[in-house]
Protein backbone atom coordinates (compact mmCIF):
# COMPACT_ATOMS: atom_id res chain seq x y z
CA UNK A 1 -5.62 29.44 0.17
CA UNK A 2 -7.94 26.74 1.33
CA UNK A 3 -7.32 23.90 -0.38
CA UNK A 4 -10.64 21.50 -0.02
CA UNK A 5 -10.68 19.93 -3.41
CA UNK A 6 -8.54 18.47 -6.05
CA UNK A 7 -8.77 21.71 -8.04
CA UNK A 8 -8.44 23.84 -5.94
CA UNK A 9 -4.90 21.72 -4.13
CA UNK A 10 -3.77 21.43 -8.11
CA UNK A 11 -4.39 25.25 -8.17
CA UNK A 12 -2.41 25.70 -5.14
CA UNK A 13 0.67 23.33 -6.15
CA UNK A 14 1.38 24.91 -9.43
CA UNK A 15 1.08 28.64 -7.98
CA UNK A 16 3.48 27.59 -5.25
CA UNK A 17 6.08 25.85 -7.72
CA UNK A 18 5.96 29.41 -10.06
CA UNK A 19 5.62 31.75 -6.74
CA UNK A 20 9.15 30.11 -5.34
CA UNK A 21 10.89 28.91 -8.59
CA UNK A 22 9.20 31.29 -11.45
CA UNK A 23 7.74 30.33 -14.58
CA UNK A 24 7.97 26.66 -15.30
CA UNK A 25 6.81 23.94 -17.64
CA UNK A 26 4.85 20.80 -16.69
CA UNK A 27 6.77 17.78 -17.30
CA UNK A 28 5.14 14.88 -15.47
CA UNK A 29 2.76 14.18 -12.55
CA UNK A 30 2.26 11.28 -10.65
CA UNK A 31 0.27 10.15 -7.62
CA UNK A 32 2.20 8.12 -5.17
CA UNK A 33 0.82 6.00 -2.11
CA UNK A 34 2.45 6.70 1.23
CA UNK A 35 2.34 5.08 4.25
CA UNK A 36 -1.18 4.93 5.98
CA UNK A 37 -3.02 5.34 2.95
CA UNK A 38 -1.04 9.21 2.81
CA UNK A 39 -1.40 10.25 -0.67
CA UNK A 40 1.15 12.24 -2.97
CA UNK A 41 1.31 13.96 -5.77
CA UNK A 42 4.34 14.22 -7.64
CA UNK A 43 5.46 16.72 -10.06
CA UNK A 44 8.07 17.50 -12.31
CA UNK A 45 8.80 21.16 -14.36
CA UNK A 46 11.15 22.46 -16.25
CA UNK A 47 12.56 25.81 -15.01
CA UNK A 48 13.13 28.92 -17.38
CA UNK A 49 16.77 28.10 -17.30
CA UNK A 50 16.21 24.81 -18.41
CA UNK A 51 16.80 22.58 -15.54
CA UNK A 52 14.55 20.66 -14.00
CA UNK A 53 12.95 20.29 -10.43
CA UNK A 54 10.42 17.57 -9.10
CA UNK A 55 8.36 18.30 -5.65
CA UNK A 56 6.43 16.08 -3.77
CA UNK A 57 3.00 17.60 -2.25
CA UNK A 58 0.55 15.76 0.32
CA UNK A 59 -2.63 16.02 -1.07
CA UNK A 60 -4.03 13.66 1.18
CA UNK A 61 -6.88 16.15 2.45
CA UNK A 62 -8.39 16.91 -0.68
CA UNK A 63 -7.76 13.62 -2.44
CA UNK A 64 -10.71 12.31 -4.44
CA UNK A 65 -12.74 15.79 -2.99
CA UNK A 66 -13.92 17.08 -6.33
């Protein structure tokens, strides 16, 4: 999936997350600064069994592409 604006890379993160984990619940999200002006987005879920996971995703193409 092409992933040319913030929507659409969103889009993409959260199918990912429930494509290799399974259903999940939003917890948190954060944008994080890397180095060379790399941008992040952080998110945390809580997995059907309760625990939970955080993954980190470069959205560095798409950032600020609405």
């Amino acid at each position: 999936m092409p992933r040319d604006t913030e929507k659409e890379g969103i889009a993409w993160e959260y199918a990912w997350i429930r494509e290799h984990f399974g259903e999940h619940r939003r917890k948190g999200q954060s944008l994080l600064m890397g180095d060379g002006g790399r941008r992040f987005d952080q998110v945390t879920v809580q997995l059907a069994n309760g625990s939970e996971r955080t993954f980190y995703f470069d959205i560095t193409r798409y950032f600020g592409h609405h």
